[in-house]
C-alpha atoms as a PDB file:
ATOM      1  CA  UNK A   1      13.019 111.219  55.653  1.00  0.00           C
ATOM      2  CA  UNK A   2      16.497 111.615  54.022  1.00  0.00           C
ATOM      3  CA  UNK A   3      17.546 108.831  51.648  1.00  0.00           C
ATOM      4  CA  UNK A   4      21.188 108.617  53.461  1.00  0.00           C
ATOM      5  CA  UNK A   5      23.088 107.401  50.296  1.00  0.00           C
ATOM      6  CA  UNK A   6      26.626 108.291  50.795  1.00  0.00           C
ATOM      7  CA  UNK A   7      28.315 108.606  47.313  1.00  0.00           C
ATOM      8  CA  UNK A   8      32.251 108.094  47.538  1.00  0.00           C
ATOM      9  CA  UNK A   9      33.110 110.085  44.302  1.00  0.00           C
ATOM     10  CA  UNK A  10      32.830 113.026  42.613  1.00  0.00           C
ATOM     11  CA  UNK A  11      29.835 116.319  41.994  1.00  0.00           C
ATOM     12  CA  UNK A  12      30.177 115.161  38.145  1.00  0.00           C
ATOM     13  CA  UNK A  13      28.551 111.277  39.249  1.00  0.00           C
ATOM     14  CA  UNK A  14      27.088 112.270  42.627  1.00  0.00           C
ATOM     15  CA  UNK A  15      23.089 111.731  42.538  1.00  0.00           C
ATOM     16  CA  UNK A  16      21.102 114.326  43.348  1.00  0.00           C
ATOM     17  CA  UNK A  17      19.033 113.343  46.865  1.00  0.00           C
ATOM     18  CA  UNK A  18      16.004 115.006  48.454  1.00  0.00           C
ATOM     19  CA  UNK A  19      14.953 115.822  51.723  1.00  0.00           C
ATOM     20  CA  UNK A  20      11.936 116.292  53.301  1.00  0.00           C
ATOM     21  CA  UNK A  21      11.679 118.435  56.548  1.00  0.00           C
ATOM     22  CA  UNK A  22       7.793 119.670  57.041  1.00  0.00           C
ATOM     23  CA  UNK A  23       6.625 120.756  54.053  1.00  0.00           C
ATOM     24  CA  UNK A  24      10.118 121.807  52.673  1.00  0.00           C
ATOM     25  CA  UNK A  25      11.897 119.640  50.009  1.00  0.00           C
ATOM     26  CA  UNK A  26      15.921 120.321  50.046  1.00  0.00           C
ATOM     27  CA  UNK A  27      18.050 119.121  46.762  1.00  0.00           C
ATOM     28  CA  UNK A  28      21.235 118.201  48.239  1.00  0.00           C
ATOM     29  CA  UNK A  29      24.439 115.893  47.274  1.00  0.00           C
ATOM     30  CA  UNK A  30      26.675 114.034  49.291  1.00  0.00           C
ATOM     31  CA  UNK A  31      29.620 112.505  48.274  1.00  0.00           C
ATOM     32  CA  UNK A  32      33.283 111.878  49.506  1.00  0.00           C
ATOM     33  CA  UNK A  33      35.002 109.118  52.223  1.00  0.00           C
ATOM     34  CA  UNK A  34      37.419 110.354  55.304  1.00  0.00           C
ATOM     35  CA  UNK A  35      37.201 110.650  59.233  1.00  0.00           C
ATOM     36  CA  UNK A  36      36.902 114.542  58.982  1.00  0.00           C
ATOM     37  CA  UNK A  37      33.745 116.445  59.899  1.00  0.00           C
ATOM     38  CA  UNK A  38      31.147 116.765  56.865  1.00  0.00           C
ATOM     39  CA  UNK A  39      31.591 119.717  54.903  1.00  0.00           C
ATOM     40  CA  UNK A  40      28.151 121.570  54.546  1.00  0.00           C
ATOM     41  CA  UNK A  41      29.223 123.902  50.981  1.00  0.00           C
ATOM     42  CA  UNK A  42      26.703 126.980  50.984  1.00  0.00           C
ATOM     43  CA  UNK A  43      26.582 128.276  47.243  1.00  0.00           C
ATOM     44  CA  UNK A  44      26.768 131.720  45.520  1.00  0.00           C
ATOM     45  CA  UNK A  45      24.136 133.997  43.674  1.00  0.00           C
ATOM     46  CA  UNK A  46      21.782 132.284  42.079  1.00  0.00           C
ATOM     47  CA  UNK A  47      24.263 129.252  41.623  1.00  0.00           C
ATOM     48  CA  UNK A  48      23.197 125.450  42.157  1.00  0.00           C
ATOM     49  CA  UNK A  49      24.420 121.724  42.988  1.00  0.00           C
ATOM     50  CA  UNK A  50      25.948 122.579  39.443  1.00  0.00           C
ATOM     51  CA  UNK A  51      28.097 125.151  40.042  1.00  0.00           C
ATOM     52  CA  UNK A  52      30.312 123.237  42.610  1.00  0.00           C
ATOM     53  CA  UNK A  53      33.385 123.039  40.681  1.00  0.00           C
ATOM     54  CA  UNK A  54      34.179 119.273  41.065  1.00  0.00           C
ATOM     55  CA  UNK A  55      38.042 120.033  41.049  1.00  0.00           C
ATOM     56  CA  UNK A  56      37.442 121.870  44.367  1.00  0.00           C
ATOM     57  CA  UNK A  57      34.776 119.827  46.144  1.00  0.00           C
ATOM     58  CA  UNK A  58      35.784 116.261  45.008  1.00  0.00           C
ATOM     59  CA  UNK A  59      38.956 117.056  46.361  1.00  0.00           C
ATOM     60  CA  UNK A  60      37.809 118.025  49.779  1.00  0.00           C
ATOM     61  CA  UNK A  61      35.854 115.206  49.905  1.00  0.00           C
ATOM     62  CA  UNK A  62      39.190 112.920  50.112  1.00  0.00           C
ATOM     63  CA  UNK A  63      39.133 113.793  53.629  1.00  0.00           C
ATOM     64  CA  UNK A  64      35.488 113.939  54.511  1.00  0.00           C
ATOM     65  CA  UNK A  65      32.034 113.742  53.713  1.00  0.00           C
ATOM     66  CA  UNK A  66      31.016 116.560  51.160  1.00  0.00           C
ATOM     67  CA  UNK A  67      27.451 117.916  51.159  1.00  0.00           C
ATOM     68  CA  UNK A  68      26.627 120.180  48.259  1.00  0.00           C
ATOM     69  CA  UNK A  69      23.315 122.181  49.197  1.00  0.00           C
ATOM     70  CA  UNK A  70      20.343 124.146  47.219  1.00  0.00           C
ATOM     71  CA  UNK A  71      18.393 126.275  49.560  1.00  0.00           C
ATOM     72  CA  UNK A  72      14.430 126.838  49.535  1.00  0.00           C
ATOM     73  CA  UNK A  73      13.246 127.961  46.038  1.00  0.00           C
ATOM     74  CA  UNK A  74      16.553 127.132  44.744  1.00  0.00           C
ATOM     75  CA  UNK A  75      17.762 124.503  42.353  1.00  0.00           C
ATOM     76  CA  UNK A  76      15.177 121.441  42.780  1.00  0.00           C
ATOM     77  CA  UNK A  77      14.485 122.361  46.476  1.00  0.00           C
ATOM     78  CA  UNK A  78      11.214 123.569  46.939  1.00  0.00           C
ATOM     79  CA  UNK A  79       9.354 126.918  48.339  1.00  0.00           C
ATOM     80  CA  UNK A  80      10.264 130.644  48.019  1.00  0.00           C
ATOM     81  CA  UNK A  81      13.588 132.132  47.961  1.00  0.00           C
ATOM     82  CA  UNK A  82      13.988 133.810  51.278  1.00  0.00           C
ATOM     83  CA  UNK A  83      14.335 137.810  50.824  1.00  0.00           C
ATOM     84  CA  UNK A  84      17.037 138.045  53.419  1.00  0.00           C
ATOM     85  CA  UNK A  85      20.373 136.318  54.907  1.00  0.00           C
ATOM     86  CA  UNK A  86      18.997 135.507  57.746  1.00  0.00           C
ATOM     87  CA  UNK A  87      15.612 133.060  56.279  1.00  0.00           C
ATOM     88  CA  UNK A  88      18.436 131.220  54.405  1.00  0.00           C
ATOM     89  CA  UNK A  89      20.264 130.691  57.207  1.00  0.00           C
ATOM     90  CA  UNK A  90      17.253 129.519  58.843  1.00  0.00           C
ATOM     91  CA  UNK A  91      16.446 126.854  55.675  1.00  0.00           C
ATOM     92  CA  UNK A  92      20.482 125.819  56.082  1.00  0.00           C
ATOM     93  CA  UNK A  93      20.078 125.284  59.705  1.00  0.00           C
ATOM     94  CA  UNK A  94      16.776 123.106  59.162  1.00  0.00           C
ATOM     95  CA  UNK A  95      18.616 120.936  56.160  1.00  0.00           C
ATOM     96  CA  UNK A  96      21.759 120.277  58.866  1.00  0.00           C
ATOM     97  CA  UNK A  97      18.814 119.056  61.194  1.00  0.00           C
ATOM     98  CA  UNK A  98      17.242 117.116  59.549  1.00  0.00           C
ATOM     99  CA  UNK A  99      20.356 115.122  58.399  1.00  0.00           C
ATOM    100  CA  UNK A 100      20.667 115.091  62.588  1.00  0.00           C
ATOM    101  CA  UNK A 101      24.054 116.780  62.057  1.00  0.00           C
ATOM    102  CA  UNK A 102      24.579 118.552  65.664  1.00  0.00           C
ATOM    103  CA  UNK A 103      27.926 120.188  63.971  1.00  0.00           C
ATOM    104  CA  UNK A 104      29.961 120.125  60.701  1.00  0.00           C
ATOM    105  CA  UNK A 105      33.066 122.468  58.796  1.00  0.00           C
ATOM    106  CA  UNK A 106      31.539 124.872  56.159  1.00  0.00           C
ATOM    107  CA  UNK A 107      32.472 126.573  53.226  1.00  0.00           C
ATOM    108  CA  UNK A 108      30.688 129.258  52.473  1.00  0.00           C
ATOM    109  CA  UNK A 109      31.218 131.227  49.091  1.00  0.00           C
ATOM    110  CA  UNK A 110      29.943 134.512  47.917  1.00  0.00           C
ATOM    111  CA  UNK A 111      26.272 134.392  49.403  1.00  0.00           C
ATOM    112  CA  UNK A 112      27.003 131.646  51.165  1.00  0.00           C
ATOM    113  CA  UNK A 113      29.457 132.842  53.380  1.00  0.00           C
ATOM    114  CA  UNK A 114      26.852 135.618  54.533  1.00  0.00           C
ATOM    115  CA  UNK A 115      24.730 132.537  55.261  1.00  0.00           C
ATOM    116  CA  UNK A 116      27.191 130.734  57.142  1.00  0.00           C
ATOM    117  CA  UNK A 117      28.086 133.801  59.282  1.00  0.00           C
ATOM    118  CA  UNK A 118      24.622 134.345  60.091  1.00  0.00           C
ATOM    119  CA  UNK A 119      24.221 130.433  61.165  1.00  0.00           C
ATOM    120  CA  UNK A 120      27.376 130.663  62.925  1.00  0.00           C
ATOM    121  CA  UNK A 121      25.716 133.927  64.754  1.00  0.00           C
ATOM    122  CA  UNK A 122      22.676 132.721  65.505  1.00  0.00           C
ATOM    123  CA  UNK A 123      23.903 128.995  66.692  1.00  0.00           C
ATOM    124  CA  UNK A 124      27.763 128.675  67.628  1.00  0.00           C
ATOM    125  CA  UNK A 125      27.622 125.048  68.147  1.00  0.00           C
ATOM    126  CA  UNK A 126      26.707 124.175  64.245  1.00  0.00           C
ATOM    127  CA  UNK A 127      30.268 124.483  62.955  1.00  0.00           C
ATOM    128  CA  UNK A 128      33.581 123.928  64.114  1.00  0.00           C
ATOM    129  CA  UNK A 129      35.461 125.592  61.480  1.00  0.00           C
ATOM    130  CA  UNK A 130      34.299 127.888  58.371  1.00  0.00           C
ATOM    131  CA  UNK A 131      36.209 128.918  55.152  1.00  0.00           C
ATOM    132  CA  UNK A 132      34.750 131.846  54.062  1.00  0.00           C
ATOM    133  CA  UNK A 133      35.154 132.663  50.011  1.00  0.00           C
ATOM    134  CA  UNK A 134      34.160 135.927  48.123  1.00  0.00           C
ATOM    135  CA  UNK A 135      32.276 137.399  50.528  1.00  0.00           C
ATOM    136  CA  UNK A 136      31.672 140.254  53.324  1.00  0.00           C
ATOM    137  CA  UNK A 137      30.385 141.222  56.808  1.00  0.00           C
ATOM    138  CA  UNK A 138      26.917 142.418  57.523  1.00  0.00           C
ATOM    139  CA  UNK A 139      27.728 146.395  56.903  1.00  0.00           C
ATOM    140  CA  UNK A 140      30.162 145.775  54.181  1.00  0.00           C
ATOM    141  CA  UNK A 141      30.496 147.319  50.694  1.00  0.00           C
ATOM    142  CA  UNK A 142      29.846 147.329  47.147  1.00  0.00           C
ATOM    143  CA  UNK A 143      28.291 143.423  47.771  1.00  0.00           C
ATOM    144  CA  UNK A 144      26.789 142.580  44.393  1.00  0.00           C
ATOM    145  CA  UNK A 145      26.325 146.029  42.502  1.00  0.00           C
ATOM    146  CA  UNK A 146      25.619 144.312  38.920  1.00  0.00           C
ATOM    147  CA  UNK A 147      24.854 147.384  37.835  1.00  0.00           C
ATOM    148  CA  UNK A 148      28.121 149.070  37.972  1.00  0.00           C
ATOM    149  CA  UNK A 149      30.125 149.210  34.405  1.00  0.00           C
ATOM    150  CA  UNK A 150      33.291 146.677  35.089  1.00  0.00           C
ATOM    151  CA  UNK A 151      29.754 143.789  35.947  1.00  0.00           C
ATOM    152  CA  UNK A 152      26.983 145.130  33.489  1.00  0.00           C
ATOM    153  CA  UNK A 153      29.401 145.155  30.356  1.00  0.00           C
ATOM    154  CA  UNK A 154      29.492 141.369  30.715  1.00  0.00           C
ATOM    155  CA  UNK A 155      25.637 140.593  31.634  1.00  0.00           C
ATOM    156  CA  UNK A 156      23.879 142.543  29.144  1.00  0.00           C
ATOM    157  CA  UNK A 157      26.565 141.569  26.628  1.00  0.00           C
ATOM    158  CA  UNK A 158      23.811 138.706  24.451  1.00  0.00           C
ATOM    159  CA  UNK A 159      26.856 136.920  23.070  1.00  0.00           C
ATOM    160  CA  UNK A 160      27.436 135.297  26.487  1.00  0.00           C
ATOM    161  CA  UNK A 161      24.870 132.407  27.375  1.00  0.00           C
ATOM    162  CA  UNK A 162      25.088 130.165  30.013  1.00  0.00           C
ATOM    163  CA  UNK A 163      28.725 129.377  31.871  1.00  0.00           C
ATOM    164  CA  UNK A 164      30.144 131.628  29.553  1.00  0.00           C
ATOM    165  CA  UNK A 165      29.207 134.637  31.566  1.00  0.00           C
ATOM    166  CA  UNK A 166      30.928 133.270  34.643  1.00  0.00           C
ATOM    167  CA  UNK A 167      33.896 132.984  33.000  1.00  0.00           C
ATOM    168  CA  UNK A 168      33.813 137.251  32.558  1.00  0.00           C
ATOM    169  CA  UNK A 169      32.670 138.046  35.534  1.00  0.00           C
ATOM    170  CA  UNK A 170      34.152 135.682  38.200  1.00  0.00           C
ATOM    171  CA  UNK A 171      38.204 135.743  36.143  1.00  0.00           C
ATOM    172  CA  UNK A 172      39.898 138.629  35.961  1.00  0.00           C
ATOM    173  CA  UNK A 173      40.054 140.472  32.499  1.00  0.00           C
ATOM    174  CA  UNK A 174      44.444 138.853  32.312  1.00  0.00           C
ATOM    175  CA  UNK A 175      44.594 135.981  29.734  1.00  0.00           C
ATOM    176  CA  UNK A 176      46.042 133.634  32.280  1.00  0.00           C
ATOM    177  CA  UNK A 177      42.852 134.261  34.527  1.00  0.00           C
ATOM    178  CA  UNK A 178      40.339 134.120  31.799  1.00  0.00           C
ATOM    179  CA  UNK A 179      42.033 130.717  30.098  1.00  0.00           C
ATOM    180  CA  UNK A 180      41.346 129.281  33.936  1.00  0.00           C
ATOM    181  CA  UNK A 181      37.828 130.452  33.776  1.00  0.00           C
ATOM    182  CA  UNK A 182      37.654 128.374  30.339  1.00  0.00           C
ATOM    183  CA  UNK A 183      39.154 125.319  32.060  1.00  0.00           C
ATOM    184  CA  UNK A 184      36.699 125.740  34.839  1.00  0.00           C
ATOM    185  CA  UNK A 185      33.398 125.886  32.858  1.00  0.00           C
ATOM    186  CA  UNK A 186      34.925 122.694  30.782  1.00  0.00           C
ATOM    187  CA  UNK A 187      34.886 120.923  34.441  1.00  0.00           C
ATOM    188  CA  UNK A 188      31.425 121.935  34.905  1.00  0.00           C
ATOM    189  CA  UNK A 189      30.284 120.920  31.748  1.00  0.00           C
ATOM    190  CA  UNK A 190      31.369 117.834  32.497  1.00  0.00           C
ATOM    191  CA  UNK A 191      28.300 116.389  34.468  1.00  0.00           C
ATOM    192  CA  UNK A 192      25.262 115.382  31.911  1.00  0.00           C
ATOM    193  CA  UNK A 193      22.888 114.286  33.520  1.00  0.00           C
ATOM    194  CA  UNK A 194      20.584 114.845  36.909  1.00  0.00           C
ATOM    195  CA  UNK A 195      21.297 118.469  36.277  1.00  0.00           C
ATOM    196  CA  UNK A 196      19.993 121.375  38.526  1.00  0.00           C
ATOM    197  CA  UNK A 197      17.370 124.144  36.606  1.00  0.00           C
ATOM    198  CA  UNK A 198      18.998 127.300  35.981  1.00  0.00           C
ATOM    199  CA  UNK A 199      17.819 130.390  38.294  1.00  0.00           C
ATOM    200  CA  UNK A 200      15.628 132.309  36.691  1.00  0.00           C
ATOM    201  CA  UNK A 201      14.551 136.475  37.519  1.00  0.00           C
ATOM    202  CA  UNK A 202      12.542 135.195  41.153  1.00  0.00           C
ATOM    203  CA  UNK A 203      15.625 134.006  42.819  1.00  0.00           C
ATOM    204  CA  UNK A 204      17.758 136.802  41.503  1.00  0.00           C
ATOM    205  CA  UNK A 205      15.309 139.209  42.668  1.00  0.00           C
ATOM    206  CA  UNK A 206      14.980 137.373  46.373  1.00  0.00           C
ATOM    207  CA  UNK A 207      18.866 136.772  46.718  1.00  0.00           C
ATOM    208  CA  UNK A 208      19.451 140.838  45.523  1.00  0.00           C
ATOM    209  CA  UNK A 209      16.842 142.027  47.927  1.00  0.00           C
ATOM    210  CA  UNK A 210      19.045 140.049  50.572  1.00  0.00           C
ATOM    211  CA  UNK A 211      22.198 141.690  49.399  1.00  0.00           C
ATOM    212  CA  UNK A 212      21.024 144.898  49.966  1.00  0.00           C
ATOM    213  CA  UNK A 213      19.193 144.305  53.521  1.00  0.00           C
ATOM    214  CA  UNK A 214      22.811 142.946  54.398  1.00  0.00           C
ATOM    215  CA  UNK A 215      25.068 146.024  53.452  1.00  0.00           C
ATOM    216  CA  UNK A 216      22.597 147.915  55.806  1.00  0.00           C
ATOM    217  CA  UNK A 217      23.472 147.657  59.970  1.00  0.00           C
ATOM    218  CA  UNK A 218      23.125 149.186  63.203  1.00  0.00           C
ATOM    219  CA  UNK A 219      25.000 150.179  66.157  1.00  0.00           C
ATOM    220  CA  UNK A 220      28.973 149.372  65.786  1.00  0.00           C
ATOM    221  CA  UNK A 221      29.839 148.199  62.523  1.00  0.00           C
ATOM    222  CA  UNK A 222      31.231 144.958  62.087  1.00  0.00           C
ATOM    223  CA  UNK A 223      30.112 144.330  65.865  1.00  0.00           C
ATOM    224  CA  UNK A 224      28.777 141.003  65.381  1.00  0.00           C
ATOM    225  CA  UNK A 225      31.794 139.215  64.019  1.00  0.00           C
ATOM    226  CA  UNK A 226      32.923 139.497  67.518  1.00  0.00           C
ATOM    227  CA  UNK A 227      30.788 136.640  68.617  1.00  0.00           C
ATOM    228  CA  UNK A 228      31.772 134.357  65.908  1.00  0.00           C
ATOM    229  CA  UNK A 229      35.138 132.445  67.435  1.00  0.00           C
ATOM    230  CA  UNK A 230      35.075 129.681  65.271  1.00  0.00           C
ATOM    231  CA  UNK A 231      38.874 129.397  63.285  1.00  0.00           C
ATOM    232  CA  UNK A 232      37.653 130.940  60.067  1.00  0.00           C
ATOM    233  CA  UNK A 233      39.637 130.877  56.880  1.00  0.00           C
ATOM    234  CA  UNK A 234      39.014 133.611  54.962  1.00  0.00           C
ATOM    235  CA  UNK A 235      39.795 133.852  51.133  1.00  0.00           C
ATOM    236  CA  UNK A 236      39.264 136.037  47.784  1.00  0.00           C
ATOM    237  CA  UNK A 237      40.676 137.422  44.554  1.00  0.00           C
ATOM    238  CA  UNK A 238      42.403 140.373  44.685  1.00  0.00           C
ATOM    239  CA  UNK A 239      40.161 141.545  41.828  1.00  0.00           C
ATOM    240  CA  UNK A 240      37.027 140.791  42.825  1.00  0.00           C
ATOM    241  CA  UNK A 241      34.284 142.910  41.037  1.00  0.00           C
ATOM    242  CA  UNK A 242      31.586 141.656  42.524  1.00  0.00           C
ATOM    243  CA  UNK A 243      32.392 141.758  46.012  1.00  0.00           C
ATOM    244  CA  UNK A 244      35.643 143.506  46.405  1.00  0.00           C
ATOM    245  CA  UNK A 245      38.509 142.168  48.803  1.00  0.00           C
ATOM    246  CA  UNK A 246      38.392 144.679  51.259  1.00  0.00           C
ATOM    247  CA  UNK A 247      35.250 143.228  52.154  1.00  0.00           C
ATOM    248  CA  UNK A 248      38.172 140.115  53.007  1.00  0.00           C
ATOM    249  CA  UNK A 249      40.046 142.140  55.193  1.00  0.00           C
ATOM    250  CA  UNK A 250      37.134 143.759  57.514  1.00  0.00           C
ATOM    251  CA  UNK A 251      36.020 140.059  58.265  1.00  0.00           C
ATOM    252  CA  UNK A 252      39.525 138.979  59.091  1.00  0.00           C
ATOM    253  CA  UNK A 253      39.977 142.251  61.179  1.00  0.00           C
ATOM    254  CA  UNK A 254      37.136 141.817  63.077  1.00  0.00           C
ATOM    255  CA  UNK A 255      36.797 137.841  63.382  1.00  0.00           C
ATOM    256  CA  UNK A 256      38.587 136.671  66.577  1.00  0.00           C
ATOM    257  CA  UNK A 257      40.403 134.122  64.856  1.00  0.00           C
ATOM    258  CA  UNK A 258      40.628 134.257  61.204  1.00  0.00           C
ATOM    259  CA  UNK A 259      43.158 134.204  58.845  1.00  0.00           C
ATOM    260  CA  UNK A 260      43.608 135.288  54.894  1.00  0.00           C
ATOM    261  CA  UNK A 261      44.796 134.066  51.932  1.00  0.00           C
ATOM    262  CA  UNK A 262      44.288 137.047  48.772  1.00  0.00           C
ATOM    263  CA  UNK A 263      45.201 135.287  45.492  1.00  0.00           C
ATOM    264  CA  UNK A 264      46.920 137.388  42.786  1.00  0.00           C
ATOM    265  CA  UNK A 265      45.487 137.809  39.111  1.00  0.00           C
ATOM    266  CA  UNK A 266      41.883 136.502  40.433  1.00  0.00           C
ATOM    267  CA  UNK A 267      38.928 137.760  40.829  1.00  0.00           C
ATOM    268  CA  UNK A 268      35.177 136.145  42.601  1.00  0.00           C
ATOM    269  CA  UNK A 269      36.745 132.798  41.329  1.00  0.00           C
ATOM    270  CA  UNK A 270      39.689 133.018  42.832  1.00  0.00           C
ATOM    271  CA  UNK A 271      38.755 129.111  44.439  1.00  0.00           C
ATOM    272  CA  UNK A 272      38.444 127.824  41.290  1.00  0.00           C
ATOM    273  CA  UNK A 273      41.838 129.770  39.528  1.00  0.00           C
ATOM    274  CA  UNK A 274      43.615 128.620  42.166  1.00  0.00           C
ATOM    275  CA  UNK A 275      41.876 125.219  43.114  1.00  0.00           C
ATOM    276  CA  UNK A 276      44.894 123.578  43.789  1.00  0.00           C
ATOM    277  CA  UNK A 277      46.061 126.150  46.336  1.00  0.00           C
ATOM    278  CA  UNK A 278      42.877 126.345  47.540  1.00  0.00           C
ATOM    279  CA  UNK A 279      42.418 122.872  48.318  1.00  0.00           C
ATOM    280  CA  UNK A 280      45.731 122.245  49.589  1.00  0.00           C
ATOM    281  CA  UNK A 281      45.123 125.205  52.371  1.00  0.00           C
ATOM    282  CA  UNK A 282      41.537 123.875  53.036  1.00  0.00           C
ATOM    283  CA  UNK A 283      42.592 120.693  53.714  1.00  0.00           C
ATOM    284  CA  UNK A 284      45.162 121.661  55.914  1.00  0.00           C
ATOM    285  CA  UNK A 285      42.912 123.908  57.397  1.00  0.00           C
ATOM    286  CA  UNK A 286      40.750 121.663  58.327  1.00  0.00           C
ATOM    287  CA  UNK A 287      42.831 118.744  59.275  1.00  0.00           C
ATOM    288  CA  UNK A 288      44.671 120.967  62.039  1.00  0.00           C
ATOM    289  CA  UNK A 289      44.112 120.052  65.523  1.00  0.00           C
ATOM    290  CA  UNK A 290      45.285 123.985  66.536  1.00  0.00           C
ATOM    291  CA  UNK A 291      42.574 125.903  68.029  1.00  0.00           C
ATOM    292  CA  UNK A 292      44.174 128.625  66.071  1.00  0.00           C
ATOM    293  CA  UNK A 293      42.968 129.378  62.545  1.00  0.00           C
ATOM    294  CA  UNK A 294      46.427 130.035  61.382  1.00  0.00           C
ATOM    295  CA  UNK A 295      47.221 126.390  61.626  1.00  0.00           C
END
């Protein structure tokens, strides 16, 4: 069983719970006060409960309940890292069950957003509305090629350790975007304690092997989006190295009822560049009674 502790504050304070569906153990936070549908936030590669910036979800949370999540072999939640997008979807869809929430907003960012367009696939009624950050369709391009010079320069480089590789690879090479990538690792920093253990080569490895099954399709490209009419904001950087923004613009071609918001100077962070932006559109996003995404 869940322990149900609902935390009105902030991912810096936030306790870490655990819960227990089968044989699975999920690490999970939730935090935040409002009348507004939870928010289930679906992370990136290889990121944790840690990386949630807290100047982006603590501000959501105003609104609603916020539920930070670690899937299966990720973080302190237990079992194997699925290979593909669609066993994590599986694991997300299990966690939102056994919280017995029937539906619930999403944000999905970078991996996560392939996640939450899978769930959203496979089970229309789990969200009303998704934000979808840094990330692409099934059958889109150049998703997560750390090998390519403009990514690789920055990971092999052993002078950067820790947060301070996130600040090269998810800011754009500008000063003004790299001095908000400094500000955003000195927000992350900021939680002590409770902390989430860094992903090590097996969850790369899974999550990678996921990537690539996801660039690959069949029949009509971009064909599945078509089922997935939830309103659907749909965000990125406009210099996004790790998964480029025209993977931005093929979701909000082909999603019913999507909208976009490209922010300049940014790249896989743009969320956290821009968190005040963000936020505001989120949260108006999400507060909209229009059935249109473009609220």
């Amino acid at each position: 069983m869940a322990n149900q502790t609902l935390t009105r504050g902030s991912n810096i304070t936030a306790p870490t719970q655990f819960l227990e569906v089968g044989n699975q153990r999920y690490a999970y936070r939730r935090f935040g006060e409002g009348a507004g549908l939870p928010l289930l936030c679906v992370q990136h590669f290889t990121g944790t409960l840690d990386n949630w910036d807290p100047a982006v979800a603590d501000v959501l949370a105003t609104g609603r309940d916020v539920i930070l999540f670690d899937n299966a072999g990720v973080g302190r939640s237990s079992g194997m890292v699925p290979n593909t997008v669609a066993g994590m979807a599986t694991h997300a869809m299990a966690f939102l069950d056994g919280l017995k929430l029937k539906t619930c907003d999403v944000l999905g960012y970078s991996l996560g957003g392939m996640v939450a367009q899978e769930m959203a696939h496979n089970r229309p009624s789990i969200f009303r509305r998704m934000i979808l950050v840094g990330t692409a369709p099934r059958g889109g391009e150049d998703i997560m090629h750390l090998d390519k010079p403009s990514v690789a320069k920055y990971l092999n480089d052993p002078t950067l350790q820790g947060y301070a590789v996130l600040q090269k690879i998810f800011f754009a090479p500008s000063a003004s975007s790299q001095a908000a990538g400094g500000e955003f690792i000195k927000r992350l920093s900021q939680r002590k304690g409770d902390l989430e253990p860094p992903s090590g080569q097996a969850v790369a490895g899974a999550q990678m092997a996921a990537f690539r099954e996801w660039e690959r399709y069949t029949g009509e490209r971009f064909a599945g989006l078509k089922s997935i009419r939830q309103p659907t904001l749909v965000a990125n950087g406009v210099h996004d190295e790790m998964i480029p923004v025209r993977n931005s613009y093929w979701l909000t071609e082909n999603l019913p009822n999507a909208v976009l918001l490209v922010y300049p100077d940014s790249g896989h962070g743009s969320l956290f560049q821009f968190h005040e932006s963000f936020t505001r559109q989120a949260s108006a996003f999400l507060t909209s009674d229009s059935s249109f995404a473009g609220f």
